[in-house]
C-alpha atoms as a PDB file:
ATOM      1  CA  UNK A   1      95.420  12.597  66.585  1.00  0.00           C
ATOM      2  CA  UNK A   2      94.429  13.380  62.869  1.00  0.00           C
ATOM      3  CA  UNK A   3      92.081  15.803  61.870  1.00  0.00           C
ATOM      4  CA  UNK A   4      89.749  15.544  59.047  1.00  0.00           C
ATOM      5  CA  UNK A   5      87.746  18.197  57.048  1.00  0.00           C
ATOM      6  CA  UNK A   6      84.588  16.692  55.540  1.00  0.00           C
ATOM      7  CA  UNK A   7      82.289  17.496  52.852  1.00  0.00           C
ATOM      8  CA  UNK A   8      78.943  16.198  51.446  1.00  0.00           C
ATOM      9  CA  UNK A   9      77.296  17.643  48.097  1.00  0.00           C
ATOM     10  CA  UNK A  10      74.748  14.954  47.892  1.00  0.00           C
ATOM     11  CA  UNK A  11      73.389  11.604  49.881  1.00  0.00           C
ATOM     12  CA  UNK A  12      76.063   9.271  48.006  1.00  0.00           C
ATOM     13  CA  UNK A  13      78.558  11.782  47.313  1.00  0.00           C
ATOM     14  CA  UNK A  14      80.972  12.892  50.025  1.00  0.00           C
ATOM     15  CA  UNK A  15      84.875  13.530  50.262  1.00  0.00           C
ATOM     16  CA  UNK A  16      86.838  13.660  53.980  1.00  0.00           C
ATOM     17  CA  UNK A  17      90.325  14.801  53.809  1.00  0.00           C
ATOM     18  CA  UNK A  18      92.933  14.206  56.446  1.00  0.00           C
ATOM     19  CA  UNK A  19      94.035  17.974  57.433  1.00  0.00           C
ATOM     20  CA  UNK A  20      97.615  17.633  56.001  1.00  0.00           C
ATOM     21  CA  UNK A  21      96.059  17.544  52.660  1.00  0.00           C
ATOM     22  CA  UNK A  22      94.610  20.912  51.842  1.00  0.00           C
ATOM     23  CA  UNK A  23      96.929  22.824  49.908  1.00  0.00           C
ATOM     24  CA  UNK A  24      95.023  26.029  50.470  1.00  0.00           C
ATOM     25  CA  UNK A  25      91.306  27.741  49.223  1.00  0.00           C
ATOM     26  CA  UNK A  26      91.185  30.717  46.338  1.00  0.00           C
ATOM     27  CA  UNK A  27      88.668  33.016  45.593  1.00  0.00           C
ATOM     28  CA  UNK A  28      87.564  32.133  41.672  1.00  0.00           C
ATOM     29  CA  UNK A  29      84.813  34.508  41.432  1.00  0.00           C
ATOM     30  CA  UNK A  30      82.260  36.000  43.566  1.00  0.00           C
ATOM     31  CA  UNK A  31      80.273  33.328  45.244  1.00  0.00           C
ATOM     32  CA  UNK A  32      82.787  30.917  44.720  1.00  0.00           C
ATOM     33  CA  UNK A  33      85.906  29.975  46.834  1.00  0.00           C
ATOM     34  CA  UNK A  34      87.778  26.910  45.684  1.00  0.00           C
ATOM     35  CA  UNK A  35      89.992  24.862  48.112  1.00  0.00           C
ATOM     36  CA  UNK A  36      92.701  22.330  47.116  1.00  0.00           C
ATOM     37  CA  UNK A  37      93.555  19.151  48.228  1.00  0.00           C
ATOM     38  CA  UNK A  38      96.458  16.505  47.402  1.00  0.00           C
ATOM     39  CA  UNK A  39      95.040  13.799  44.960  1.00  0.00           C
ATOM     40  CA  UNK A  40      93.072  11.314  46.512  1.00  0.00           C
ATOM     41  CA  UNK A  41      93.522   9.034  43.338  1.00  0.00           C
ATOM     42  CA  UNK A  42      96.750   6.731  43.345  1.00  0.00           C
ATOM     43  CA  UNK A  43      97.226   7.384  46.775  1.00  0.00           C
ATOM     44  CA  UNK A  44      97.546  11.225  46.840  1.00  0.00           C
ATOM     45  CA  UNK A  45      99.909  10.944  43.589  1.00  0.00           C
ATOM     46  CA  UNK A  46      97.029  11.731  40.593  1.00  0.00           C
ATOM     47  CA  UNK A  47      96.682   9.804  37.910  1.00  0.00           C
ATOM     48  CA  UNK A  48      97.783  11.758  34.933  1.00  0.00           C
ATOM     49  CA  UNK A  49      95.594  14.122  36.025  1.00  0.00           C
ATOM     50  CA  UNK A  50      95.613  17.232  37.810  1.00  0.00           C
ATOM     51  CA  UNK A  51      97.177  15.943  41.280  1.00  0.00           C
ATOM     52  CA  UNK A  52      94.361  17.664  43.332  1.00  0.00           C
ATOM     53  CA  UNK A  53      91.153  17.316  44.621  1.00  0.00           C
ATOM     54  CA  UNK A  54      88.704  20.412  44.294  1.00  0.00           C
ATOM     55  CA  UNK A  55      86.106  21.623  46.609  1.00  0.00           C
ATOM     56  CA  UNK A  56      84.336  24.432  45.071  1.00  0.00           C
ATOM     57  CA  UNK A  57      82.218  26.136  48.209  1.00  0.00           C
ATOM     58  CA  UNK A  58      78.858  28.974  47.249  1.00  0.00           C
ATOM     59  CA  UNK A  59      78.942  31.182  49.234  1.00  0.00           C
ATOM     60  CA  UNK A  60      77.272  34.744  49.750  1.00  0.00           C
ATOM     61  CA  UNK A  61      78.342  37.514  47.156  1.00  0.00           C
ATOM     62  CA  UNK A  62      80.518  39.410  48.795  1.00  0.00           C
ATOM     63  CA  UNK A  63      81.222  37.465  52.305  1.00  0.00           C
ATOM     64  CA  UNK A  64      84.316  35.086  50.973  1.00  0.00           C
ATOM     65  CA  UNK A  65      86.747  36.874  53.206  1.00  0.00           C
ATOM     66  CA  UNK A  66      84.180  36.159  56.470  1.00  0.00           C
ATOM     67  CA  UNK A  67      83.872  32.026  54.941  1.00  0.00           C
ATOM     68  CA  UNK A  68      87.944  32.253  54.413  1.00  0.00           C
ATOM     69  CA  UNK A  69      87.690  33.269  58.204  1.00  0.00           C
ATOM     70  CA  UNK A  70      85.440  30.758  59.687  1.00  0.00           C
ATOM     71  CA  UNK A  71      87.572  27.880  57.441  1.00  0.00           C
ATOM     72  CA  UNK A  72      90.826  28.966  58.836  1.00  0.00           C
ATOM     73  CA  UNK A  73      89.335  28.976  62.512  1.00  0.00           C
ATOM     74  CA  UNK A  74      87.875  25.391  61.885  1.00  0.00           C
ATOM     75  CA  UNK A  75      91.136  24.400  60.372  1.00  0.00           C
ATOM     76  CA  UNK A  76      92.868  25.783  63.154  1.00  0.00           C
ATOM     77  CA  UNK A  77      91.222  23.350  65.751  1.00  0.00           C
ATOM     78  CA  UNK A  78      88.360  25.367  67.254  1.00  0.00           C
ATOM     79  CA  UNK A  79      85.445  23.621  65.616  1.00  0.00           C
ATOM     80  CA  UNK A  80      87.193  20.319  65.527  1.00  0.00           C
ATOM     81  CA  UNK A  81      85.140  17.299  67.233  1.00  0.00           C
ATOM     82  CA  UNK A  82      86.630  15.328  69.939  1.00  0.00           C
ATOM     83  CA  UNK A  83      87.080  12.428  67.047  1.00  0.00           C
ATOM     84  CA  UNK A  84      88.868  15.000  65.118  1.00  0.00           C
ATOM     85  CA  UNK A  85      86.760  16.235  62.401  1.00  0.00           C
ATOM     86  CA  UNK A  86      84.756  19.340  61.222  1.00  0.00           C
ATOM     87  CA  UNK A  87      82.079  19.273  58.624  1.00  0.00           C
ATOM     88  CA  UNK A  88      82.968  21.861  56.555  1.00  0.00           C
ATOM     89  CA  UNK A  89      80.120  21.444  54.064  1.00  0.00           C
ATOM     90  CA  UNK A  90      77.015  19.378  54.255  1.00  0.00           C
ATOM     91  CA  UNK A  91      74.571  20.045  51.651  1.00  0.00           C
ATOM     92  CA  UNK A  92      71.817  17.022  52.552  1.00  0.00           C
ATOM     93  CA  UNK A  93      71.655  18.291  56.034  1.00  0.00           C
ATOM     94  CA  UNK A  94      72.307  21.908  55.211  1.00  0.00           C
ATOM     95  CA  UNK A  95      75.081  21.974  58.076  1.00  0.00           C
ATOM     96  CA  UNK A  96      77.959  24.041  57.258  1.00  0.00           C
ATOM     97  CA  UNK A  97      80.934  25.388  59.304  1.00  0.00           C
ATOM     98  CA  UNK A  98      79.828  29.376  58.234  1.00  0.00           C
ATOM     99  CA  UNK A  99      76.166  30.501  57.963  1.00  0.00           C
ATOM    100  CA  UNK A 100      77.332  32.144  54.187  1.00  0.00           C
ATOM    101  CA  UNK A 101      78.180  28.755  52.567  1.00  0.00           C
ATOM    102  CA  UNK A 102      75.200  28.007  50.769  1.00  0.00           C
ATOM    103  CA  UNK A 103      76.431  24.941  48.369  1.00  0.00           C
ATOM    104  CA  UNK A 104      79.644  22.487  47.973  1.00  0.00           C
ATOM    105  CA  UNK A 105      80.709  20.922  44.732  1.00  0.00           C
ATOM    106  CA  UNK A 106      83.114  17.386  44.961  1.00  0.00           C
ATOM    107  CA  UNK A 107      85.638  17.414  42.008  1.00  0.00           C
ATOM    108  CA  UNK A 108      87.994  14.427  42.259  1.00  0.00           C
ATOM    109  CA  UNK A 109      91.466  14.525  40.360  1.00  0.00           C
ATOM    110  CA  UNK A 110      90.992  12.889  37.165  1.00  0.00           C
END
């Protein structure tokens, strides 16, 4: 079965991404952990443009090793559904997969 990771920054903006896409999350600054996924544009092949997809997670000062944490156990399969997804980030029902995520920003490849 595929897994999905799914995110929602406002009511008509939301991005899921099949697990095999997510290249991996970085810490940019404090309060802000960015993860990467292949291009959803072209399928997955950019357009001229970077090649990835950006999700750029708020969190806490200070707690982005504990969010890293909770991401890699969701990615891992324990917070998976039985339909095999996890809502990572969910900003219109403020639902997210660690109680330190406060905000999630969609940035497509361009």
């Amino acid at each position: 079965m595929n897994k999905f990771l799914i995110f929602i920054d406002a009511a008509d903006d939301a991005a899921c991404y099949p697990l095999s896409a997510f290249a991996g999350m970085t810490v940019a600054a404090d309060a802000t952990i960015k993860m990467w996924f292949s291009s959803s544009i072209a399928g997955g092949h950019g357009a001229g443009g970077t090649e990835a997809d950006l999700v750029t997670l708020t969190v806490t000062a200070d707690t982005e090793l504990k969010v890293f944490k909770s991401i890699a156990d969701a990615v891992a399969g324990k917070s998976f559904k039985s339909n095999g997804y996890v809502v990572i980030a969910d900003d219109v029902n403020s639902t997210y997969v660690d109680s330190d995520i406060t905000a999630c920003a969609i940035t497509l490849d361009s």
